[in-house]
N, C-alpha and C. Protein backbone atom coordinates (compact mmCIF):
# COMPACT_ATOMS: atom_id res chain seq x y z
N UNK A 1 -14.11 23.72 -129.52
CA UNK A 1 -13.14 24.19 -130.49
C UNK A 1 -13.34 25.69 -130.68
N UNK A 2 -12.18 26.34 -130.93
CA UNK A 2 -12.51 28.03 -130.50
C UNK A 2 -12.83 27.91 -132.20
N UNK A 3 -13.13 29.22 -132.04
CA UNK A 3 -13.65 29.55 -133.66
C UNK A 3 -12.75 29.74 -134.70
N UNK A 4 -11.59 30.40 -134.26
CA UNK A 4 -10.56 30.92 -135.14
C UNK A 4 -9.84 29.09 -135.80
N UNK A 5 -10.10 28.14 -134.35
CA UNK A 5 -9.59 26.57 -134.82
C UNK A 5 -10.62 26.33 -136.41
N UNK A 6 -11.74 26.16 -135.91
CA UNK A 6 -12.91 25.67 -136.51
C UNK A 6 -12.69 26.60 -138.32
N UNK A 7 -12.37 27.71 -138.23
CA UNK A 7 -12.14 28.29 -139.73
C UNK A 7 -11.29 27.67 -139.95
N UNK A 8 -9.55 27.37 -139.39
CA UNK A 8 -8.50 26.70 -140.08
C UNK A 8 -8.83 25.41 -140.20
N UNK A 9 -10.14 24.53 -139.40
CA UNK A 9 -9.91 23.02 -139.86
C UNK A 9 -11.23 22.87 -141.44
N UNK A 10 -11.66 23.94 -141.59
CA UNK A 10 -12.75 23.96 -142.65
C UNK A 10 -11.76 24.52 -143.50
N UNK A 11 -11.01 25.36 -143.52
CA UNK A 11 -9.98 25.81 -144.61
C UNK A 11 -8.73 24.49 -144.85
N UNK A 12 -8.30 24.17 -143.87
CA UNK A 12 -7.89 23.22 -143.98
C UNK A 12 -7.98 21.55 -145.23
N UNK A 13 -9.57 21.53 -144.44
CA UNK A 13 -10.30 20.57 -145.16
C UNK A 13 -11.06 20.80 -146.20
N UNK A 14 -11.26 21.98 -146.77
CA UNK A 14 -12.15 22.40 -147.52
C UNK A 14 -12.53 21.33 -148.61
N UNK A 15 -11.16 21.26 -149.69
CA UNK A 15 -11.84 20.56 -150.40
C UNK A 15 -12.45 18.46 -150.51
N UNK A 16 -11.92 18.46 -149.06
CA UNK A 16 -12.47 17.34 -148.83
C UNK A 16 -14.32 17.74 -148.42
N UNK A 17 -14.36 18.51 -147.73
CA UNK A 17 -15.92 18.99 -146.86
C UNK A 17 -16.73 18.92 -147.97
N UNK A 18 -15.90 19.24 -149.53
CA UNK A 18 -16.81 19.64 -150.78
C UNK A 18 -17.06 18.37 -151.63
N UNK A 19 -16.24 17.70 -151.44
CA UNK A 19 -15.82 16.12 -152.56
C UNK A 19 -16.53 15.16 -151.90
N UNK A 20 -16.14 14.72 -150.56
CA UNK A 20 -17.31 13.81 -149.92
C UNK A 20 -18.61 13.77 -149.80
N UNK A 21 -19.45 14.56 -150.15
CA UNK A 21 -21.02 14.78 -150.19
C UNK A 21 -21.17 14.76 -151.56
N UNK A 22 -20.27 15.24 -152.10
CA UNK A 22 -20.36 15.05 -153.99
C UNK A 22 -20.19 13.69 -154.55
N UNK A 23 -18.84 13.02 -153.99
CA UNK A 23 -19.25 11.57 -154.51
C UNK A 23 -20.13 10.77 -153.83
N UNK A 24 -20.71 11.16 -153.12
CA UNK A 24 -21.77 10.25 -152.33
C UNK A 24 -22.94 9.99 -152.87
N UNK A 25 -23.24 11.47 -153.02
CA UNK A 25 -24.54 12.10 -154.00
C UNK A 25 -24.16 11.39 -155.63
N UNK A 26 -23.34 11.59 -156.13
CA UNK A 26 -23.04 10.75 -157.68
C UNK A 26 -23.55 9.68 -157.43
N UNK A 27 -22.42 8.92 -156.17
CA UNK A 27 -22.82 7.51 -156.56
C UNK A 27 -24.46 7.46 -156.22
N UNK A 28 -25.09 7.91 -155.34
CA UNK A 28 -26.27 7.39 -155.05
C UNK A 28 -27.46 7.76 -156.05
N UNK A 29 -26.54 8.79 -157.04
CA UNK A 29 -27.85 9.01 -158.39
C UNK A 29 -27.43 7.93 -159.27
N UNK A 30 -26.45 7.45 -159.29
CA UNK A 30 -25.64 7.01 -160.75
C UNK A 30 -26.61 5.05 -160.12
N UNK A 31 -26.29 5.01 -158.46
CA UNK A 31 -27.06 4.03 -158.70
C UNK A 31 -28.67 3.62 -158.50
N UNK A 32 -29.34 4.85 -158.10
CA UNK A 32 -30.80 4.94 -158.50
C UNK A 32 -31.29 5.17 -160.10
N UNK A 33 -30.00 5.18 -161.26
CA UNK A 33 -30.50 5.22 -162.21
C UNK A 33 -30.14 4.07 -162.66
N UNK A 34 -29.23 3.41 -162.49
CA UNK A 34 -29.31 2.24 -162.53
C UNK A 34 -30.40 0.98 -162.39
N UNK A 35 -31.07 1.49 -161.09
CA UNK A 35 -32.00 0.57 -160.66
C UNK A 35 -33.32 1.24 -161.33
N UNK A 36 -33.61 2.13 -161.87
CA UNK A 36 -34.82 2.89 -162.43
C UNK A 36 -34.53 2.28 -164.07
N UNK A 37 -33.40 2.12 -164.57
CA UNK A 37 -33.02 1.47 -166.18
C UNK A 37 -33.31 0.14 -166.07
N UNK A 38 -33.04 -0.60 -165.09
CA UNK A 38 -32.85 -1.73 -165.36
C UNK A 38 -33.95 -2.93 -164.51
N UNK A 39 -34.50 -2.10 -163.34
CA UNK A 39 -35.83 -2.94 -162.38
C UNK A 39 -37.06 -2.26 -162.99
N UNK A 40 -37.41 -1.13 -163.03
CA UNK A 40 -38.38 -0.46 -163.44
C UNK A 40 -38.77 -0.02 -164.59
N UNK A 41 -37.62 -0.18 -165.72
CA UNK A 41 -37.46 0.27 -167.26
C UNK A 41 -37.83 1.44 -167.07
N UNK A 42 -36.98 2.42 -166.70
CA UNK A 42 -37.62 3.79 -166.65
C UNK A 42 -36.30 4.87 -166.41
N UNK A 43 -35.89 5.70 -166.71
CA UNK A 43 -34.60 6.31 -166.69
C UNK A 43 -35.12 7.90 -166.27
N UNK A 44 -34.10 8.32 -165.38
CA UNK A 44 -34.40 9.58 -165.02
C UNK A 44 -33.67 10.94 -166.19
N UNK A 45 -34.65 11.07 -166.66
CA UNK A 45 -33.52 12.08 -167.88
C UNK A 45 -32.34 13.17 -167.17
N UNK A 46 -32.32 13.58 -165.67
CA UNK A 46 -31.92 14.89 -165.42
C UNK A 46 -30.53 14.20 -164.87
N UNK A 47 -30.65 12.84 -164.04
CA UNK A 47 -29.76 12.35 -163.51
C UNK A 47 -28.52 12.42 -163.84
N UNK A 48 -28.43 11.64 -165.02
CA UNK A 48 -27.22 11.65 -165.80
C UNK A 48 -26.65 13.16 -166.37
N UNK A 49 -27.30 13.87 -166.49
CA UNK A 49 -26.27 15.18 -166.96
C UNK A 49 -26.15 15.42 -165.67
N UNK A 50 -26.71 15.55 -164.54
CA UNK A 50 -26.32 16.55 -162.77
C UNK A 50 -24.91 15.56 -162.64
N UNK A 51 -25.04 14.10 -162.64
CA UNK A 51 -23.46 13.54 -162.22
C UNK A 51 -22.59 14.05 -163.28
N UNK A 52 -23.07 13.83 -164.51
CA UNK A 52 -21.90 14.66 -165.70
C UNK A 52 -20.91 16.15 -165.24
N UNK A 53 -21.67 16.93 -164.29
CA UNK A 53 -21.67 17.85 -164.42
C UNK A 53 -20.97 18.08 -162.73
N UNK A 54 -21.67 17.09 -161.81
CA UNK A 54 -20.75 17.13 -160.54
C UNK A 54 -19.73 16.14 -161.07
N UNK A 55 -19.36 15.45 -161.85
CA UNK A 55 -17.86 14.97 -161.89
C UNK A 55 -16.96 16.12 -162.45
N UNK A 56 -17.46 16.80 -163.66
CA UNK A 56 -16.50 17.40 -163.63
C UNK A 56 -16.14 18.50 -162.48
N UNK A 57 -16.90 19.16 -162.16
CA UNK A 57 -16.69 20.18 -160.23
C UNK A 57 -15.78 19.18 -159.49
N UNK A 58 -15.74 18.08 -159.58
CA UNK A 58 -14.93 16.96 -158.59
C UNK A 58 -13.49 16.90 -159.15
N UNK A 59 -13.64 16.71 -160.76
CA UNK A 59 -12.09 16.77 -161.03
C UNK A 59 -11.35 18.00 -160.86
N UNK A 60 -11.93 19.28 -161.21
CA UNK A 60 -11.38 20.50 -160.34
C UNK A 60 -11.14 20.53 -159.51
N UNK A 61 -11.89 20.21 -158.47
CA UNK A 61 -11.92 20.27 -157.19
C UNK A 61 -10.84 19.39 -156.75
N UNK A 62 -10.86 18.53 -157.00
CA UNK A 62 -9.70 16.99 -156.89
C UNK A 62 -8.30 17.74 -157.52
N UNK A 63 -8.16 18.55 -158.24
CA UNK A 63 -6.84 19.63 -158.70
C UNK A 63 -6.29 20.23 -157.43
N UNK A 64 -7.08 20.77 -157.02
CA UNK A 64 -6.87 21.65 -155.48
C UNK A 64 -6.63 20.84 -154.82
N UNK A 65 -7.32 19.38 -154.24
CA UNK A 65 -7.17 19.10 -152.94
C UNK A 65 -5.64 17.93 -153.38
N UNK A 66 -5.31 18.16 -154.74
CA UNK A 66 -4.12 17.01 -154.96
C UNK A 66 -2.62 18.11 -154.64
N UNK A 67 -3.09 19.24 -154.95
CA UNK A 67 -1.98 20.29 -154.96
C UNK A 67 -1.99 20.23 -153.45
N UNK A 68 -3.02 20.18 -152.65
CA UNK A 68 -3.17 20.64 -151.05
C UNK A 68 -1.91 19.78 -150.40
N UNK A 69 -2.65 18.53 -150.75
CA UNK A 69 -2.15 17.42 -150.09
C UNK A 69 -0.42 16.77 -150.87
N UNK A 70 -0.16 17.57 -151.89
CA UNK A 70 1.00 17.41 -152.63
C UNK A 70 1.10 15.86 -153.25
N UNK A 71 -0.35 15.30 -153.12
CA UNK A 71 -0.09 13.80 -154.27
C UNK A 71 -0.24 13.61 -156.07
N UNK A 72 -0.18 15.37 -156.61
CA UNK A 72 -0.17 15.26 -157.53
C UNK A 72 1.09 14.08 -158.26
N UNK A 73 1.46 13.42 -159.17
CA UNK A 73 2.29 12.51 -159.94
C UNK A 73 3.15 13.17 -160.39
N UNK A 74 4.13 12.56 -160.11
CA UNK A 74 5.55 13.87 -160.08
C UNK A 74 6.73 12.53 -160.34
N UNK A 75 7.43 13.19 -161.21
CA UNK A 75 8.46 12.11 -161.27
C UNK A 75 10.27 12.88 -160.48
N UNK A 76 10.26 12.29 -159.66
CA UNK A 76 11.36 12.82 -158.47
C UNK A 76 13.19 11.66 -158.62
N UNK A 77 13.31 11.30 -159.61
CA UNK A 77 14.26 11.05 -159.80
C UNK A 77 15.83 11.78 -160.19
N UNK A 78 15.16 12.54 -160.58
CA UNK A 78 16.42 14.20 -160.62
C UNK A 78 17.05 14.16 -159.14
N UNK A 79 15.20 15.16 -158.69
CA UNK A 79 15.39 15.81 -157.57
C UNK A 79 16.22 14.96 -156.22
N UNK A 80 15.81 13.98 -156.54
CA UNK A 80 16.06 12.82 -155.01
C UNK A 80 17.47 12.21 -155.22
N UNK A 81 18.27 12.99 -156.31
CA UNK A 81 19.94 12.68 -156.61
C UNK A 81 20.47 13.72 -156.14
N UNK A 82 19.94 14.80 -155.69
CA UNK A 82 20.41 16.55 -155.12
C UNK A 82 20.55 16.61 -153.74
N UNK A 83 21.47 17.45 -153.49
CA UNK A 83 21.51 17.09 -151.97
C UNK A 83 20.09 18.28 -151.59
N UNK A 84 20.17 17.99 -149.95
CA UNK A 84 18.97 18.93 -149.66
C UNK A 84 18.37 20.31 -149.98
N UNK A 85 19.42 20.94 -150.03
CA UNK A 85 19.52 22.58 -150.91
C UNK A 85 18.77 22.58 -151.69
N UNK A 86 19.33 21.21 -152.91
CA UNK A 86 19.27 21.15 -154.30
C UNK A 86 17.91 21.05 -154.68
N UNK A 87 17.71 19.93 -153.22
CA UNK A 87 16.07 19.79 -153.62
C UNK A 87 14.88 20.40 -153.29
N UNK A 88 15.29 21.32 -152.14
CA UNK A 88 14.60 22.58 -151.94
C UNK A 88 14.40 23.69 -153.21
N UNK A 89 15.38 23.97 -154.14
CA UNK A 89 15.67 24.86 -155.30
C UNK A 89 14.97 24.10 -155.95
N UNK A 90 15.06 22.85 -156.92
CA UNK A 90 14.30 22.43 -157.60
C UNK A 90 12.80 22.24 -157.31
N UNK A 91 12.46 22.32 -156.17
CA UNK A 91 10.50 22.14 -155.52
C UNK A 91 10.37 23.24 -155.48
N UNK A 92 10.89 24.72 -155.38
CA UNK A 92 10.68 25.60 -155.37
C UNK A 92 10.44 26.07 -156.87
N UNK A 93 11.22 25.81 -157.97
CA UNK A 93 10.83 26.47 -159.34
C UNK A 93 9.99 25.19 -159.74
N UNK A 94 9.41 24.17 -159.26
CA UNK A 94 8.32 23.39 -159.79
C UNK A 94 7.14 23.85 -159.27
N UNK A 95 7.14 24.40 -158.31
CA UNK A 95 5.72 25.23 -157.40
C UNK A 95 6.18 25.92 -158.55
N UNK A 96 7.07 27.59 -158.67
CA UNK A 96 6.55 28.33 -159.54
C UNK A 96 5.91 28.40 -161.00
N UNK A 97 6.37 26.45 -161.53
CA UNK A 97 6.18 26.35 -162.65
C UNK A 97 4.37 26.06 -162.78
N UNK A 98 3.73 25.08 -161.72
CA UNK A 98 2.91 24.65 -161.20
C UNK A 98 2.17 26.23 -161.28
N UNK A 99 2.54 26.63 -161.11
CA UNK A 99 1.70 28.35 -160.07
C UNK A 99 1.52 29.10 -161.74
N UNK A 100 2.24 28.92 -162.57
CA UNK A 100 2.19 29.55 -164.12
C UNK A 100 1.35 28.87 -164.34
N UNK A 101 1.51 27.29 -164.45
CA UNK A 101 0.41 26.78 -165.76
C UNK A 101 -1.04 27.00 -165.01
N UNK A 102 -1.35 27.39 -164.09
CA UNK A 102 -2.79 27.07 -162.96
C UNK A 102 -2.98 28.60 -163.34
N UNK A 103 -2.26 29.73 -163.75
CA UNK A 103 -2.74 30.64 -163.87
C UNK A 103 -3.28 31.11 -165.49
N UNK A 104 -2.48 29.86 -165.91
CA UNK A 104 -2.56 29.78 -167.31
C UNK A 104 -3.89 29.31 -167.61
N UNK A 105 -4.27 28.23 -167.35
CA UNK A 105 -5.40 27.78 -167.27
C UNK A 105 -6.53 28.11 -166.75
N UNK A 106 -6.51 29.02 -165.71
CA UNK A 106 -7.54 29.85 -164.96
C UNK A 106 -7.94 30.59 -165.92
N UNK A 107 -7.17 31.23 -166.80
CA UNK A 107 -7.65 32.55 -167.87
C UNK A 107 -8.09 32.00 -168.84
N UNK A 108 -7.08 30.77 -169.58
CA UNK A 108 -8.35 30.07 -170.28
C UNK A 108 -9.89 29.69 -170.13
N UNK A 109 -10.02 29.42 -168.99
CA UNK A 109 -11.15 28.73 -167.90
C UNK A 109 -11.75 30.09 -168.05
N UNK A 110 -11.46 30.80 -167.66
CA UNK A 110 -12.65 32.42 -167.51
C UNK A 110 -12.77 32.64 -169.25
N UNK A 111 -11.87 32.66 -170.21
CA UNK A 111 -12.36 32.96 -171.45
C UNK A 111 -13.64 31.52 -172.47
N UNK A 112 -13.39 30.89 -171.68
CA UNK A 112 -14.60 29.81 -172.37
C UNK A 112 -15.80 30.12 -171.24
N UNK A 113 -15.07 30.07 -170.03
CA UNK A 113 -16.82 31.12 -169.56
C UNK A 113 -17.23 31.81 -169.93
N UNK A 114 -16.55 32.76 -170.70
CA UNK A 114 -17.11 34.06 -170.95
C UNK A 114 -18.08 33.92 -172.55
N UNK A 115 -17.37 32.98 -173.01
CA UNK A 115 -17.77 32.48 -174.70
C UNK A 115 -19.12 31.57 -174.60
N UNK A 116 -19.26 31.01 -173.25
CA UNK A 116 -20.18 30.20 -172.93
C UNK A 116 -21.23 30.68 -172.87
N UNK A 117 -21.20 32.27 -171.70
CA UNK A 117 -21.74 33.20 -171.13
C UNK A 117 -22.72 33.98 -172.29
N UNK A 118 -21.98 34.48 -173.05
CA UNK A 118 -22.37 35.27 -174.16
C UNK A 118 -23.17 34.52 -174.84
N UNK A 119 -23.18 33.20 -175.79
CA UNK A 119 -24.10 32.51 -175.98
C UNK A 119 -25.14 32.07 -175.58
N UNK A 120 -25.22 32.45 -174.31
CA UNK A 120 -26.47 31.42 -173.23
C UNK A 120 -27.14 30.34 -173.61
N UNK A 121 -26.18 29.12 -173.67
CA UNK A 121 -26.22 28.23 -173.61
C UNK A 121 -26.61 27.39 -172.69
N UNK A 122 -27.98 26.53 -172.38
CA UNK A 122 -28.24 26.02 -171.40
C UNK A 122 -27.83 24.31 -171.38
N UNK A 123 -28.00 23.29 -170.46
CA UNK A 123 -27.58 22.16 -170.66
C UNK A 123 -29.37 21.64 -171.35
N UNK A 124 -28.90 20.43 -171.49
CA UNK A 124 -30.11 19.84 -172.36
C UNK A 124 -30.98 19.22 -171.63
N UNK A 125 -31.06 19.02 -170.53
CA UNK A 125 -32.01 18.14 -169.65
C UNK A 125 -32.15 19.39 -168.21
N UNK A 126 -31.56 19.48 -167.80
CA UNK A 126 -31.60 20.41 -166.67
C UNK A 126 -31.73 21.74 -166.70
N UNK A 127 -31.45 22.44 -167.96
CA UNK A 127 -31.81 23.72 -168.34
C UNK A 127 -31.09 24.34 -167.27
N UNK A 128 -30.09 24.41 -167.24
CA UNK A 128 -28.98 25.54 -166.42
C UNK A 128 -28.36 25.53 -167.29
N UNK A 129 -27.81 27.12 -167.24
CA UNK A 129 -26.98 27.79 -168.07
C UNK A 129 -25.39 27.18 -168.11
N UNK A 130 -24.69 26.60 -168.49
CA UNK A 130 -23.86 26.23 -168.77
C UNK A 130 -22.52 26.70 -168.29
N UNK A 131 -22.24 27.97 -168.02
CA UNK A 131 -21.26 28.49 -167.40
C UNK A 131 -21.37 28.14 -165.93
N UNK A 132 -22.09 27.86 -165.46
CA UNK A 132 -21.97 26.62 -164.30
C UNK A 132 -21.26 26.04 -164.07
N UNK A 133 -21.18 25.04 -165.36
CA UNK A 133 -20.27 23.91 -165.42
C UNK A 133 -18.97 24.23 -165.32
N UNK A 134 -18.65 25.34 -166.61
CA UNK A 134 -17.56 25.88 -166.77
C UNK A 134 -16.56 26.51 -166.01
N UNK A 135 -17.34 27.29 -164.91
CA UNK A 135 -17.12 27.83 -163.83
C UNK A 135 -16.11 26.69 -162.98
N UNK A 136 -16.23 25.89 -163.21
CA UNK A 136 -15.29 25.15 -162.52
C UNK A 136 -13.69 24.95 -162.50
N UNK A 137 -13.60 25.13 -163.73
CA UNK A 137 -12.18 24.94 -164.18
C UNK A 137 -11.37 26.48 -163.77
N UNK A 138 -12.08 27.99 -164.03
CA UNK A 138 -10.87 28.60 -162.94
C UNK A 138 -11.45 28.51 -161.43
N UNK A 139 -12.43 28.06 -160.77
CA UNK A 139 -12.40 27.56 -159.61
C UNK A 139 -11.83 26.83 -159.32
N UNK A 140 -11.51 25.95 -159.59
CA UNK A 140 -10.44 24.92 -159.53
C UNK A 140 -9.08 25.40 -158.97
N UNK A 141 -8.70 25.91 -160.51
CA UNK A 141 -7.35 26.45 -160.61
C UNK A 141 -7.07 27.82 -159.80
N UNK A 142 -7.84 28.47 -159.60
CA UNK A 142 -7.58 29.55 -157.88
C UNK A 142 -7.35 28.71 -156.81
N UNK A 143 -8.06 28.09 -156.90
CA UNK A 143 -7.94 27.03 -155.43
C UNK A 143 -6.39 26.07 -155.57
N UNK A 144 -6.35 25.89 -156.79
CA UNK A 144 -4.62 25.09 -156.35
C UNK A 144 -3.69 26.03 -156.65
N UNK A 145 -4.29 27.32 -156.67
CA UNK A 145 -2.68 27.96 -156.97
C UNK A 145 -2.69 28.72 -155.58
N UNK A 146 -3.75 28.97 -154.62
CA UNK A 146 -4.01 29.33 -153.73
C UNK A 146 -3.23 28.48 -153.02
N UNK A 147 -3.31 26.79 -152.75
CA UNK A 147 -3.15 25.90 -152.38
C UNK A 147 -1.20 25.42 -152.36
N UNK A 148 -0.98 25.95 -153.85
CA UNK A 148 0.31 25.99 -154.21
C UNK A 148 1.37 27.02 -153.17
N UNK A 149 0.72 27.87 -153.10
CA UNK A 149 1.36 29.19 -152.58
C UNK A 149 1.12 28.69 -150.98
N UNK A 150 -0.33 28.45 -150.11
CA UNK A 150 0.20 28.20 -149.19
C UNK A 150 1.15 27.32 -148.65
N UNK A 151 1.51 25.85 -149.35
CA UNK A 151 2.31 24.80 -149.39
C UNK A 151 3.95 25.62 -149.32
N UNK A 152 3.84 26.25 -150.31
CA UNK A 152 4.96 26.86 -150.03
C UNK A 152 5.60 27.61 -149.05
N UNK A 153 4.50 28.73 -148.94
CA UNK A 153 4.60 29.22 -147.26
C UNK A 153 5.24 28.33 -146.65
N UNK A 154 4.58 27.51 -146.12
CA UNK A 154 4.67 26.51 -144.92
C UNK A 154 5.93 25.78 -145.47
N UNK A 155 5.95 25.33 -146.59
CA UNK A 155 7.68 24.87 -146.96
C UNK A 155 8.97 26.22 -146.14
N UNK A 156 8.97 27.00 -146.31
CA UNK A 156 9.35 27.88 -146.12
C UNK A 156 9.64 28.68 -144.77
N UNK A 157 8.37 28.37 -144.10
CA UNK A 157 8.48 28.73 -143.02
C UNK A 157 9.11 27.41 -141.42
N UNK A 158 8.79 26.04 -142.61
CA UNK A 158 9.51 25.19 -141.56
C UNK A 158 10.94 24.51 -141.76
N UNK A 159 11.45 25.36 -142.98
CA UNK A 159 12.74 25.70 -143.23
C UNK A 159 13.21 26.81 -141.91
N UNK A 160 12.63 27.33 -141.94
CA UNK A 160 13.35 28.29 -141.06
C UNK A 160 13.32 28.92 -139.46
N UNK A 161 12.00 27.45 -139.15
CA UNK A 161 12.11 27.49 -137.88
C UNK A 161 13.00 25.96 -137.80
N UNK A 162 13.33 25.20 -138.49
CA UNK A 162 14.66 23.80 -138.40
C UNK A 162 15.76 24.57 -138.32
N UNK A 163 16.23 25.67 -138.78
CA UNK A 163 17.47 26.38 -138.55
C UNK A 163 17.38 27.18 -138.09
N UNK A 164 16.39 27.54 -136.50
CA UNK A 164 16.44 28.30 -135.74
C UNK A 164 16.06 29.79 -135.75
N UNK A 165 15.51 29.73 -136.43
CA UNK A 165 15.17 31.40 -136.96
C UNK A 165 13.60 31.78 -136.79
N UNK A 166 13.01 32.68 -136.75
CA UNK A 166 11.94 32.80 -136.05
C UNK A 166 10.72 32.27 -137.33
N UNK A 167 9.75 31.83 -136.95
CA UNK A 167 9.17 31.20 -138.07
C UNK A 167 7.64 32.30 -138.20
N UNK A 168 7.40 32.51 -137.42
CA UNK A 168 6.44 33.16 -136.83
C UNK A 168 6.27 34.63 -136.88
């Protein structure tokens, strides 16, 4: 695989490359603490906040790769009464609407980091600073508005190589 492939199938896949080793790793702490609570009477104190803390990185992360893959929950009963135009115009100001609130939320996301930050606040078992965690939510939201925008591209650009026009 040439190299320039190998960056687009890691960009491509990114946020799968990131989510699959993450829920793997959850489940396999969530069920070694299981078996340490309940065979051994003995509980790992750190366990449970690290999955606390990779689920939420996963539901961010799971933001991006739902925008990637376009299975966010969408109710398309309008749109799917429009003829094709129509429904090109309407997916187009729902990306831009999509592309506002992700930017909206990104700045929120950086101002509770920053509130987080300033406090130095650590977690209670693992003693990491907390903006860690936080850090996730405009990571997240760069990544699906990133995600948003390329979707569109590519909406866009295979609009206009179907009607013959150079796409490229």
């Amino acid at each position: 695989m040439k190299q320039q492939s190998k960056l687009y199938f890691i960009w491509d896949h990114l946020e799968e490359i990131i989510l699959l080793p993450a829920f793997t790793v959850s489940t396999v702490l969530i069920f070694v603490q299981v078996v340490m609570r309940y065979v051994f009477h003995h509980s790992l104190a750190w366990s449970e906040e690290l999955v606390r803390y990779m689920y939420v990185w996963e539901t961010w992360i799971g933001v991006s790769y739902a925008a990637h893959r376009g299975s966010h929950l969408r109710i398309t009963m309008l749109r799917d009464k429009l003829p094709p135009k129509g429904q090109k115009i309407v997916e187009f100001i729902v990306t831009l609407i999509w592309i506002a609130f992700a930017i909206f939320v990104f700045r929120q996301g950086v101002r509770a980091l920053q509130t987080i930050a300033k406090f130095g606040q650590k977690s209670s078992a693992l003693r990491i600073p907390m903006q860690w965690c936080y850090l996730s939510i405009p990571f997240g939201m760069c990544m699906m508005t990133v995600r948003l925008i390329e979707n569109a591209i590519k909406s866009f650009l295979s609009d206009r190589k179907a009607k013959g026009g150079a796409a490229e």
